[in-house]
C-alpha atoms as a PDB file:
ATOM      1  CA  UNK A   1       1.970  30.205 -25.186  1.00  0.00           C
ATOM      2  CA  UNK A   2       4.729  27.743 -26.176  1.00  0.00           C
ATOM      3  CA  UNK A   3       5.249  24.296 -24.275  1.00  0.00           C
ATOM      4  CA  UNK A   4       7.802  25.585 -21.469  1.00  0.00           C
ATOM      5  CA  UNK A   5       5.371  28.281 -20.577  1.00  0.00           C
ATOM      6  CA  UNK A   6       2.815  26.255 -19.530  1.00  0.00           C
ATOM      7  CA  UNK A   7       4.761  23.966 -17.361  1.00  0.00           C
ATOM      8  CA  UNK A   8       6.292  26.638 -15.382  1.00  0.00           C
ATOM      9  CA  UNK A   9       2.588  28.863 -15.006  1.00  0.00           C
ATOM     10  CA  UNK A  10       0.930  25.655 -13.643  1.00  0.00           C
ATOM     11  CA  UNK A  11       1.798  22.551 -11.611  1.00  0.00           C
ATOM     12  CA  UNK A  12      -0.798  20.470 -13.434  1.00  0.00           C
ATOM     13  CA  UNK A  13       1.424  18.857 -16.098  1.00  0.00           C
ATOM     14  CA  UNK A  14       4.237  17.833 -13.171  1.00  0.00           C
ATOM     15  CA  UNK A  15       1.400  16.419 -10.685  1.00  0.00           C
ATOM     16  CA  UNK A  16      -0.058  14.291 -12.983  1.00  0.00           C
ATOM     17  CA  UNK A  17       3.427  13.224 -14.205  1.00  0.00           C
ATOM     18  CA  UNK A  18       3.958  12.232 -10.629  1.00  0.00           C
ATOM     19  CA  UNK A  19       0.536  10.266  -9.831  1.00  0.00           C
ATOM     20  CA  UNK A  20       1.110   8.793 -13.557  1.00  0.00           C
ATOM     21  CA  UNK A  21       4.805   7.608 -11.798  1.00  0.00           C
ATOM     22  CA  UNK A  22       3.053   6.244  -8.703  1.00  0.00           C
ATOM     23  CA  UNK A  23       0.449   4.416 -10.770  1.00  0.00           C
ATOM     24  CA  UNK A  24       3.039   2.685 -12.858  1.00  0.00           C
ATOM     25  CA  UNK A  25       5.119   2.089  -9.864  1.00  0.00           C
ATOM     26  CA  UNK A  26       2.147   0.219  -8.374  1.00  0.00           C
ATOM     27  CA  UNK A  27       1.578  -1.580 -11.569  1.00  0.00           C
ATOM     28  CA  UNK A  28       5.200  -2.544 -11.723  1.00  0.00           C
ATOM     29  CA  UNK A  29       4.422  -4.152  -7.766  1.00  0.00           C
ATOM     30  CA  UNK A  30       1.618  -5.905  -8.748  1.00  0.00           C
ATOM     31  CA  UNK A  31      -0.352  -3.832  -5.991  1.00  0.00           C
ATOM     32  CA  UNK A  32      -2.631  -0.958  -8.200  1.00  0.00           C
ATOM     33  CA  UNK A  33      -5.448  -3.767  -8.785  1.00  0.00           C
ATOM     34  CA  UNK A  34      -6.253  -4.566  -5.385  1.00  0.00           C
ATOM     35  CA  UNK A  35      -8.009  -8.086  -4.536  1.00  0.00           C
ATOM     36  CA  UNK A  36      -9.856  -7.128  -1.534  1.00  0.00           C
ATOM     37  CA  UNK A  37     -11.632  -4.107  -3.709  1.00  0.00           C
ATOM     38  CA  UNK A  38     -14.942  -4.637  -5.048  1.00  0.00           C
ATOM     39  CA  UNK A  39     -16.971  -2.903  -7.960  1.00  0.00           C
ATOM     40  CA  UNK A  40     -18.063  -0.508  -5.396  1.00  0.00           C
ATOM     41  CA  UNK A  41     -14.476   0.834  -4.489  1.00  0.00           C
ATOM     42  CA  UNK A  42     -13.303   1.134  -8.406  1.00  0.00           C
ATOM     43  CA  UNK A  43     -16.431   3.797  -8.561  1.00  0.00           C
ATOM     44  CA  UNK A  44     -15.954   5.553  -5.482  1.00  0.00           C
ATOM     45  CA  UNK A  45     -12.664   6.205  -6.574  1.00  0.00           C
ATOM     46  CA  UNK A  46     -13.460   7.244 -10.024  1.00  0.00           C
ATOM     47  CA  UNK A  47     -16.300   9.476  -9.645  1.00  0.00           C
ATOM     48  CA  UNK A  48     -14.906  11.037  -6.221  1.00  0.00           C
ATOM     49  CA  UNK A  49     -11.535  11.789  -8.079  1.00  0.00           C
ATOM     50  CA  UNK A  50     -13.091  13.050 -10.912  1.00  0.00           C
ATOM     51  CA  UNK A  51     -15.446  15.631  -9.133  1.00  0.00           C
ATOM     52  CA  UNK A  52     -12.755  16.798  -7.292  1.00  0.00           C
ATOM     53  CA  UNK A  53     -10.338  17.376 -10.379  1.00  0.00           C
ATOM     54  CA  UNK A  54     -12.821  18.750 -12.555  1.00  0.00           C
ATOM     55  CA  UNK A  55     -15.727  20.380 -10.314  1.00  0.00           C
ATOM     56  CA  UNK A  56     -14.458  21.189  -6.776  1.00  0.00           C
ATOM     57  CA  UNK A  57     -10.763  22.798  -7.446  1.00  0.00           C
ATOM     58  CA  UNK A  58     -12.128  24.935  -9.942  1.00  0.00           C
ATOM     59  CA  UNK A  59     -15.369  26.203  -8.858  1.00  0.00           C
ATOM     60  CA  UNK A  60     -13.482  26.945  -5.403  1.00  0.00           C
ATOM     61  CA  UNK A  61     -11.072  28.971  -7.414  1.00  0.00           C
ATOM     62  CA  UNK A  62     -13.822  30.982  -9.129  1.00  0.00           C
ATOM     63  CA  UNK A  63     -16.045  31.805  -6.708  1.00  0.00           C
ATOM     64  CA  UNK A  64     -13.111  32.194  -4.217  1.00  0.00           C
ATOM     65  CA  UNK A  65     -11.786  34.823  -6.811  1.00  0.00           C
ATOM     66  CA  UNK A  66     -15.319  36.353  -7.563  1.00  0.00           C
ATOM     67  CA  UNK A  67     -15.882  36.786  -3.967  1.00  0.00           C
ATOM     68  CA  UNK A  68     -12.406  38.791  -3.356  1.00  0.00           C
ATOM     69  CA  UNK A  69     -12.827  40.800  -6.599  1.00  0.00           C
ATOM     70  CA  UNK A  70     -16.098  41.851  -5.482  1.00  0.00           C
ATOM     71  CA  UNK A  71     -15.679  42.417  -1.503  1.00  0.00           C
ATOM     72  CA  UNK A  72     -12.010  42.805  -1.311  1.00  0.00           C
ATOM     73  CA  UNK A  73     -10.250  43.921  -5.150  1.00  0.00           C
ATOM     74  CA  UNK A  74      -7.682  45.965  -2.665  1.00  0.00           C
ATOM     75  CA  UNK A  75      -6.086  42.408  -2.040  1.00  0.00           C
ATOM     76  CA  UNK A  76      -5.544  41.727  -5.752  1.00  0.00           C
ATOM     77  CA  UNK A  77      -1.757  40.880  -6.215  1.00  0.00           C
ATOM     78  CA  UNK A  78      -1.075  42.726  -2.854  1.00  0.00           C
ATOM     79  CA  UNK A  79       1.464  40.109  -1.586  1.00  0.00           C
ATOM     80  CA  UNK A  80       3.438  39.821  -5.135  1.00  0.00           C
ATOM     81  CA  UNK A  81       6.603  41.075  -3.888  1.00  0.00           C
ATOM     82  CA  UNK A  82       6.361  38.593  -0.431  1.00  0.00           C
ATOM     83  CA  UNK A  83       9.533  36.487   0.189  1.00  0.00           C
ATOM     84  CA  UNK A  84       8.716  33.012  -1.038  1.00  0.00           C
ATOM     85  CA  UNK A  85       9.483  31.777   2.162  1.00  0.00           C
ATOM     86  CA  UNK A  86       7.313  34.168   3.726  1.00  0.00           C
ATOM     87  CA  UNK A  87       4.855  32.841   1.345  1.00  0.00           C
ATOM     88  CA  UNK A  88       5.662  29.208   2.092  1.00  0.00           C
ATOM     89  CA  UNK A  89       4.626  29.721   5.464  1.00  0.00           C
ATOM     90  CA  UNK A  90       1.381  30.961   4.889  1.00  0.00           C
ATOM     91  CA  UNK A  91       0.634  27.956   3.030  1.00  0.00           C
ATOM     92  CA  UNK A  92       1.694  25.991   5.487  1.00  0.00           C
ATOM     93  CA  UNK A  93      -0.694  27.329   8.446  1.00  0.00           C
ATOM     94  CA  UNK A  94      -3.434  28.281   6.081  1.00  0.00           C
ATOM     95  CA  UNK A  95      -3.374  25.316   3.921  1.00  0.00           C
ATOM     96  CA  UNK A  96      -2.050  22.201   5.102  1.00  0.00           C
ATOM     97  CA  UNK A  97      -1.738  23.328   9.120  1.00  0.00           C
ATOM     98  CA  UNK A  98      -5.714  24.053   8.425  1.00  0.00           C
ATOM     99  CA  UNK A  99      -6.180  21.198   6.694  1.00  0.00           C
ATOM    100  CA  UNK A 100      -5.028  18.891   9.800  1.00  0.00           C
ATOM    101  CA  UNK A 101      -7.686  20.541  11.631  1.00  0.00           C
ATOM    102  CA  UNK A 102     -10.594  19.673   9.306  1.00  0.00           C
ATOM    103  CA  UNK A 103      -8.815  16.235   9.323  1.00  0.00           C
ATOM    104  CA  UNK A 104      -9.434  15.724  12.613  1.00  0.00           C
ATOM    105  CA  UNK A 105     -12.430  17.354  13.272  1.00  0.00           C
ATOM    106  CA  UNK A 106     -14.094  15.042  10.710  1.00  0.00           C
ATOM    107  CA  UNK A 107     -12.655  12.075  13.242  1.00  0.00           C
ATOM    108  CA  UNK A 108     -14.965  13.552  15.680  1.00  0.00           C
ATOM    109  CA  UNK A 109     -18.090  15.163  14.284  1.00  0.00           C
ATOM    110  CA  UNK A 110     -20.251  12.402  12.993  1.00  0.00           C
ATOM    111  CA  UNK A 111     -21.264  14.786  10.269  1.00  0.00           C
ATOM    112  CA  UNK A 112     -18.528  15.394   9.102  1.00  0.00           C
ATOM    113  CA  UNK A 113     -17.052  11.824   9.392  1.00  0.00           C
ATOM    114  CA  UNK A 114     -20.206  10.953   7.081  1.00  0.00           C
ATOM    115  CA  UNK A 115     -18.094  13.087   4.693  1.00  0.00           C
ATOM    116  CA  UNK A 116     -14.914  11.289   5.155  1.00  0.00           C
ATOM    117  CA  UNK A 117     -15.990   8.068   5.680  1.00  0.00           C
ATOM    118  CA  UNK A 118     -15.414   6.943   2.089  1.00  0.00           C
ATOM    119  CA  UNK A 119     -11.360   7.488   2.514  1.00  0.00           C
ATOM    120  CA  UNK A 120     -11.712   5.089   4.662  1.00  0.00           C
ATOM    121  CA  UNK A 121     -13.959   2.721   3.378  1.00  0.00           C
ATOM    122  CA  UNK A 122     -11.266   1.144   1.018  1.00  0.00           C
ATOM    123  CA  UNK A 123      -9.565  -2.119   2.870  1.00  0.00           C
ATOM    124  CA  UNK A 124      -6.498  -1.061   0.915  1.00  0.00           C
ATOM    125  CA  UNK A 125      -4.031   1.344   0.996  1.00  0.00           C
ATOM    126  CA  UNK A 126      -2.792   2.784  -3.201  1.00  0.00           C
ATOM    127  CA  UNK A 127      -2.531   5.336  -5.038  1.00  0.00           C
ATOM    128  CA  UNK A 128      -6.219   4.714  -6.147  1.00  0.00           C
ATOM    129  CA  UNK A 129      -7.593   6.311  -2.623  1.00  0.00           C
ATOM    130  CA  UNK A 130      -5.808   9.693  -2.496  1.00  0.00           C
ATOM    131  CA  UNK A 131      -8.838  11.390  -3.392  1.00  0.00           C
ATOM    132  CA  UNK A 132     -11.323   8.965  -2.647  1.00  0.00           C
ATOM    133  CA  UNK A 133     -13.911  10.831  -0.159  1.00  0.00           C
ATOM    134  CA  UNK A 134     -17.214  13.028  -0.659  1.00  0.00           C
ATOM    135  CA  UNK A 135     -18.083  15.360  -2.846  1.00  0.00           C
ATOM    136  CA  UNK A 136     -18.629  17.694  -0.007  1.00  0.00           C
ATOM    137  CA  UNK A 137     -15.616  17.300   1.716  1.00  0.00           C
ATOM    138  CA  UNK A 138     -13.258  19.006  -0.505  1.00  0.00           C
ATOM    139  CA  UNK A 139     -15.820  21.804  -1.457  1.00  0.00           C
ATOM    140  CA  UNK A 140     -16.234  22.989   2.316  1.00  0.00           C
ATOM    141  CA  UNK A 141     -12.367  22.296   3.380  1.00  0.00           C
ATOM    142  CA  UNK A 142     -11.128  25.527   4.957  1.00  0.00           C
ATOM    143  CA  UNK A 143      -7.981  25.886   3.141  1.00  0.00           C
ATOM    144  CA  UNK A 144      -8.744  25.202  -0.470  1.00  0.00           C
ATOM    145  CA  UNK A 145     -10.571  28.447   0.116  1.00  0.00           C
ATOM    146  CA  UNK A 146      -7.541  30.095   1.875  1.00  0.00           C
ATOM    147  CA  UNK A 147      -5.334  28.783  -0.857  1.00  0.00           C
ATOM    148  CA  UNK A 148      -7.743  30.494  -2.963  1.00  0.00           C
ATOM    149  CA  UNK A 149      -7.103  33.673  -0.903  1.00  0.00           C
ATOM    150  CA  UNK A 150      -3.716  33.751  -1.506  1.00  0.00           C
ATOM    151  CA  UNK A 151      -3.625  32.943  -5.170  1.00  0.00           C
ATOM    152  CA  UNK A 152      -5.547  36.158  -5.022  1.00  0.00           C
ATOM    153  CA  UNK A 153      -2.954  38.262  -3.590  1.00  0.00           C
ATOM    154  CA  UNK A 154      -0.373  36.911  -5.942  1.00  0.00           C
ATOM    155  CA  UNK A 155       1.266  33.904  -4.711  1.00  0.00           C
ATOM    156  CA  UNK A 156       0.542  31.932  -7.437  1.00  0.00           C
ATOM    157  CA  UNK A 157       4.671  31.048  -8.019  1.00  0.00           C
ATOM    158  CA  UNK A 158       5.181  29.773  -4.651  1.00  0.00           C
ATOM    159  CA  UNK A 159       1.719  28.255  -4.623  1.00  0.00           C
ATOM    160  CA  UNK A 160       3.081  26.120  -7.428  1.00  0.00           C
ATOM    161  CA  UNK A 161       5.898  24.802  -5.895  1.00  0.00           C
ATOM    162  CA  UNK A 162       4.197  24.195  -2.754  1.00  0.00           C
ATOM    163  CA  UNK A 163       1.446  21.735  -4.310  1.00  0.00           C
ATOM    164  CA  UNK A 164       3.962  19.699  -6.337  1.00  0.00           C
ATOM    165  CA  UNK A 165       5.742  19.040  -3.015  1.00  0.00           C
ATOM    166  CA  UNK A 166       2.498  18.256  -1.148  1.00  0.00           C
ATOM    167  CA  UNK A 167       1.114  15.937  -3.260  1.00  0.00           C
ATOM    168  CA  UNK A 168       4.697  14.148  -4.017  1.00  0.00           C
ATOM    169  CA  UNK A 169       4.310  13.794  -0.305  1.00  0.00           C
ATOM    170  CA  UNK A 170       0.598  12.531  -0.031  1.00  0.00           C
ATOM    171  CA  UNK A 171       0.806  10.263  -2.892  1.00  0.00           C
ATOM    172  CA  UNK A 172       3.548   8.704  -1.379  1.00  0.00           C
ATOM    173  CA  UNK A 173       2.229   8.344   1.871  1.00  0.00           C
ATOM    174  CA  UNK A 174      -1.213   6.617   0.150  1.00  0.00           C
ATOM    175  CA  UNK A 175       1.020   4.366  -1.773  1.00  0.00           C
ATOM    176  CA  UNK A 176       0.963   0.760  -1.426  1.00  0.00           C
ATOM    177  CA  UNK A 177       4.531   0.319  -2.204  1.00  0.00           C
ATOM    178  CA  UNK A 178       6.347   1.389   1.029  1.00  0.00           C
ATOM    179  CA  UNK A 179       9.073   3.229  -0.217  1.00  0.00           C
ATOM    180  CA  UNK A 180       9.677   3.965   3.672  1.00  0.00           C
ATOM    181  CA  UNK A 181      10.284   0.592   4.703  1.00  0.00           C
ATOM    182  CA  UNK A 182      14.199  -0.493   2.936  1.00  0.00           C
ATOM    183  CA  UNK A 183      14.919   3.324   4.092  1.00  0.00           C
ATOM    184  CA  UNK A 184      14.660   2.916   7.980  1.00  0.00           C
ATOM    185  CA  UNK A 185      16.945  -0.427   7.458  1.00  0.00           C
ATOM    186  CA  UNK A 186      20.297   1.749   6.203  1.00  0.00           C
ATOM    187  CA  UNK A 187      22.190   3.007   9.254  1.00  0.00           C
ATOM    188  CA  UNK A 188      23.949   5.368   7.849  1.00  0.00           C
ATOM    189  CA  UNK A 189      20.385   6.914   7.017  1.00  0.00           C
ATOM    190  CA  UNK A 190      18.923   6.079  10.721  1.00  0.00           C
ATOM    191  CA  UNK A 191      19.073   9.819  12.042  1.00  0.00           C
ATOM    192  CA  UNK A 192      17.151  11.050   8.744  1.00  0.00           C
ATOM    193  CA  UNK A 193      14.519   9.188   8.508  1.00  0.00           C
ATOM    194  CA  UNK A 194      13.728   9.683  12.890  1.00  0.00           C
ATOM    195  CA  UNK A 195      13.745  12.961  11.574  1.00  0.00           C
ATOM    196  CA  UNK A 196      11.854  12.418   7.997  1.00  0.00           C
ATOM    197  CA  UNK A 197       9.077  10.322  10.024  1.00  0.00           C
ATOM    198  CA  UNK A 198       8.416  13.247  12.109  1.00  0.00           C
ATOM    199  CA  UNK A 199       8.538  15.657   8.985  1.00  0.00           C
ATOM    200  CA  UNK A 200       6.143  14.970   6.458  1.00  0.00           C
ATOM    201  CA  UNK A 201       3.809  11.728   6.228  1.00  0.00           C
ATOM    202  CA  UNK A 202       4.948   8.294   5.543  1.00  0.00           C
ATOM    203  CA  UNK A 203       3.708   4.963   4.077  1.00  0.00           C
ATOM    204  CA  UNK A 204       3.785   3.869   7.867  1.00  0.00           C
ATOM    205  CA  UNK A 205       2.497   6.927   9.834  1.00  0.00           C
ATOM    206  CA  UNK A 206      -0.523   6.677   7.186  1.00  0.00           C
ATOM    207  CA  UNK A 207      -1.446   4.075   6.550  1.00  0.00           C
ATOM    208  CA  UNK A 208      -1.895   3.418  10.305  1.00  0.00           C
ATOM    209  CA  UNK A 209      -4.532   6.355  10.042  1.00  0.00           C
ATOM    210  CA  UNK A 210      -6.054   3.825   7.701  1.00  0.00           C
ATOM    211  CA  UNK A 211      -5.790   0.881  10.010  1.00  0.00           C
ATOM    212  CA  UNK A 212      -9.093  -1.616  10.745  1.00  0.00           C
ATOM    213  CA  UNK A 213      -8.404  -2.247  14.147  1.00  0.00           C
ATOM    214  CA  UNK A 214      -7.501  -0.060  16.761  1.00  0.00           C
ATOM    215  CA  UNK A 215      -5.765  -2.768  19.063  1.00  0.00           C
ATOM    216  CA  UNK A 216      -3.623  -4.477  16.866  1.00  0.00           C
ATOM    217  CA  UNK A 217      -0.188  -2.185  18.235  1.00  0.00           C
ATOM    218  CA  UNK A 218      -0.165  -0.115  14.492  1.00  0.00           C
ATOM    219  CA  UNK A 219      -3.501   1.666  13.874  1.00  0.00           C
ATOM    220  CA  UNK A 220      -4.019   4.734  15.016  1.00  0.00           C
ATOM    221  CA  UNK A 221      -7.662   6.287  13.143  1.00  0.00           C
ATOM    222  CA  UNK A 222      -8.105   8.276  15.977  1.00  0.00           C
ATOM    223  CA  UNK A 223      -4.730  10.141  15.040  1.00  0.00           C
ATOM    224  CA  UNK A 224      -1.734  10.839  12.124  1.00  0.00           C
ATOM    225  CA  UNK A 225      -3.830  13.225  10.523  1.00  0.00           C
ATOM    226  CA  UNK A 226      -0.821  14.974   9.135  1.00  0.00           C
ATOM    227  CA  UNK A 227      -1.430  15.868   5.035  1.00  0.00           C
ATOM    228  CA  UNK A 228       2.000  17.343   4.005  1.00  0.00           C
ATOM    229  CA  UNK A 229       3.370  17.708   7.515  1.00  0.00           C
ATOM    230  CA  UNK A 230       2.984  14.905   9.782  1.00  0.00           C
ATOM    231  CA  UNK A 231       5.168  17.047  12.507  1.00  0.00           C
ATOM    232  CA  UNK A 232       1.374  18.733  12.902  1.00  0.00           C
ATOM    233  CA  UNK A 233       0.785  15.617  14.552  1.00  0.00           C
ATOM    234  CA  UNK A 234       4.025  15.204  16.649  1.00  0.00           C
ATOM    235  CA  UNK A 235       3.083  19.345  17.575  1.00  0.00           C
ATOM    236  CA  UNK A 236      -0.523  18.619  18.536  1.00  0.00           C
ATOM    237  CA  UNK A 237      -0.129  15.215  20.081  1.00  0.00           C
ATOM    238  CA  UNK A 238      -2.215  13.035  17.866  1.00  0.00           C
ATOM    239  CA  UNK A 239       1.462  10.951  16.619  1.00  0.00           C
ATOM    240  CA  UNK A 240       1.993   7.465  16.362  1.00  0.00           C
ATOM    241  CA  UNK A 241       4.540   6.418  15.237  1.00  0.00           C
ATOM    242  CA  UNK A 242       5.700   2.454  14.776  1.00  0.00           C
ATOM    243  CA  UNK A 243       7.150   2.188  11.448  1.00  0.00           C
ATOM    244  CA  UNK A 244       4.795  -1.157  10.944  1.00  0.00           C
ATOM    245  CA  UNK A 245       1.745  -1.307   8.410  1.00  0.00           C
ATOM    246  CA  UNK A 246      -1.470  -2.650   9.541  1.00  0.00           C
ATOM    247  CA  UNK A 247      -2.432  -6.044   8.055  1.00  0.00           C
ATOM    248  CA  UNK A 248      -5.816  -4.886   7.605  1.00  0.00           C
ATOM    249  CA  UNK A 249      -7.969  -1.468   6.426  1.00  0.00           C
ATOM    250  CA  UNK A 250     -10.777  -0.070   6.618  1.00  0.00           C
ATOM    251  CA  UNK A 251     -13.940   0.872   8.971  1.00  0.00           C
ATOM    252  CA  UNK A 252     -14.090  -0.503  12.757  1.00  0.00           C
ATOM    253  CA  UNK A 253     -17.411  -0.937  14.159  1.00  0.00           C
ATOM    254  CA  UNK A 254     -19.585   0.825  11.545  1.00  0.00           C
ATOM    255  CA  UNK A 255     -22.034  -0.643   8.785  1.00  0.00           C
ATOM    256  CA  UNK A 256     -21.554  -0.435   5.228  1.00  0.00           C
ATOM    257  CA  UNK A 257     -23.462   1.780   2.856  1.00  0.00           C
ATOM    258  CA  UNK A 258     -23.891   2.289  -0.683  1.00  0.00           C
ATOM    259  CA  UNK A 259     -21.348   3.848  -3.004  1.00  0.00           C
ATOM    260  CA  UNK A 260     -23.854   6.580  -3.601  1.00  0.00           C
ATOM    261  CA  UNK A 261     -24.448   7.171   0.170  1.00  0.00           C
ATOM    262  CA  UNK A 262     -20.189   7.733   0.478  1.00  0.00           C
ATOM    263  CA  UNK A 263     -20.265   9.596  -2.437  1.00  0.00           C
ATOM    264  CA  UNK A 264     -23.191  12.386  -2.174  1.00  0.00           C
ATOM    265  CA  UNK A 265     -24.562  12.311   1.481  1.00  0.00           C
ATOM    266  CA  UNK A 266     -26.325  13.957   2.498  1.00  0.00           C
ATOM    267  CA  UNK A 267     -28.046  14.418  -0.775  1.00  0.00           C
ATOM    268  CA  UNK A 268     -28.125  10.426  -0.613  1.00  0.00           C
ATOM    269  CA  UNK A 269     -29.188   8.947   2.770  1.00  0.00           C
ATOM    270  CA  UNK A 270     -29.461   5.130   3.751  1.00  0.00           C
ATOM    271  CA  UNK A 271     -31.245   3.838   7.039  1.00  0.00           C
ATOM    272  CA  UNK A 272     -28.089   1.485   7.618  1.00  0.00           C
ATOM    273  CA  UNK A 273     -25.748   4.581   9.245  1.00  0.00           C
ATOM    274  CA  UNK A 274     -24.686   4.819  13.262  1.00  0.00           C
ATOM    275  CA  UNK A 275     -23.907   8.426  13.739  1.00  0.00           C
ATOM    276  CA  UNK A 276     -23.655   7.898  17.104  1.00  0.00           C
ATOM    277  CA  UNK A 277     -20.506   9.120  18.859  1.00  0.00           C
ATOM    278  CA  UNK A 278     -20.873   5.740  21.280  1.00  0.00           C
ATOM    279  CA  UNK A 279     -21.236   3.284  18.490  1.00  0.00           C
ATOM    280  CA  UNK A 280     -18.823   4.546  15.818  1.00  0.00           C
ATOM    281  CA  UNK A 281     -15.234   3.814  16.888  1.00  0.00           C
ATOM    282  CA  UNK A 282     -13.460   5.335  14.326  1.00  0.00           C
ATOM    283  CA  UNK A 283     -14.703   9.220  15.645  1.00  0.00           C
ATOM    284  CA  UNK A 284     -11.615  10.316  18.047  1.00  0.00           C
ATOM    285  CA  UNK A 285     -12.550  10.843  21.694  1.00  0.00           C
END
């Protein structure tokens, strides 16, 4: 299998050309090594990333494909000949729509925010935090497992195209460089980006998910949940939208725990947690 090939069976090589770009671009800023991150954070990040790449997204394949060639081998390749918008659709709803959902569901189950809570642990927003969470979270998200589905029945093609988009998207909207903010100044560009903001996700409408406190006019934790498509938000009413940055991230109102605890709970458990819906500010009423 020459060179060309491989680029064009797999989005791989263009993703990680793309989070290589961000990384760089940070660099470039003067914003990838962050001064308010600690030891802790660099490890979090690391190890989370790492299990996702190299243990999550590919035992959720397999046993995603095991499962289906075992139950349901009928389904194999059965929507090859599906119009790749057609396809793009079903992504969209089953993936990323789904994925909102799971979002904000872990904003209001505590045990599921104990999953989640390490995203937002970091009192930074970079490129560093994109897949900064649990090991748990990823491996029970509803639609890695439909994506797995319909790589199944043969949309692997528009499946391709689809993730190189999303993640172009989400590693842009993690960024600390706010490629956003020169945009909404143009006039000419003014009716775009009302539009673009209400699209996808943007360095402001995310990183005010990531926001410390709730009453300083930008954060909004208890809302933007939007992945891909932030108009998931604007459709569901959980949209804020104020084209500002919060001046500070992280976790209202809830004590720290180790790097271990944020990493593998509940395999590893501290004494120092509030679960409790009435103490823990950052679960959505």
């Amino acid at each position: 299998m020459n060179t060309t090939t491989i680029i064009t069976s797999s989005p791989i090589p263009i993703i990680i050309a793309i989070l290589i770009g961000f990384i760089v671009l940070e660099i470039a800023c003067s914003c990838f090594t962050q001064p308010r991150g600690q030891r802790r954070d660099a490890i979090i990040e690391i190890v989370g990333s790492s299990l996702l790449m190299l243990v999550t997204l590919p035992l959720v394949t397999f046993l995603a494909n095991l499962l289906l060639e075992h139950f349901a081998p009928q389904l194999k390749n059965s929507l090859v000949g599906l119009h790749w918008l057609l396809g793009l659709g079903l992504f969209l709803v089953l993936d990323d729509m789904t994925q909102y959902w799971w979002h904000r569901l872990s904003h209001k189950v505590p045990f599921l925010y104990s999953l989640h809570r390490a995203h937002h642990s970091a009192p930074y927003m970079s490129i560093r935090i994109v897949y900064r969470n649990n090991s748990f979270y990823y491996l029970l998200m509803p639609g890695l497992w439909f994506s797995g589905v319909l790589l199944y029945m043969g949309l692997g093609q528009v499946y391709f195209g689809y993730l190189i988009v999303k993640m172009l998207v989400i590693f842009g909207a993690h960024s600390s460089v706010p490629w956003d903010e020169k945009l909404y100044r143009i006039a000419v560009l003014r009716p775009l980006m009302w539009v673009l903001e209400r699209t996808i996700s943007t360095p402001a409408t995310h990183s005010a998910h990531h926001g410390l406190n709730a009453d300083d006019g930008v954060t909004n934790y208890k809302g933007n949940f939007g992945n891909l498509l932030f108009f998931w938000d604007v459709l569901f009413g959980s949209a804020k939208i104020t084209r500002r940055r919060p001046e500070h991230y992280g976790i209202e109102d809830m004590k720290p725990v180790s790097w271990q605890e944020e990493l593998f709970w509940p395999l590893a458990r501290g004494k120092r947690v509030q679960t409790q819906r009435s103490s823990n500010q950052e679960l959505a009423k």
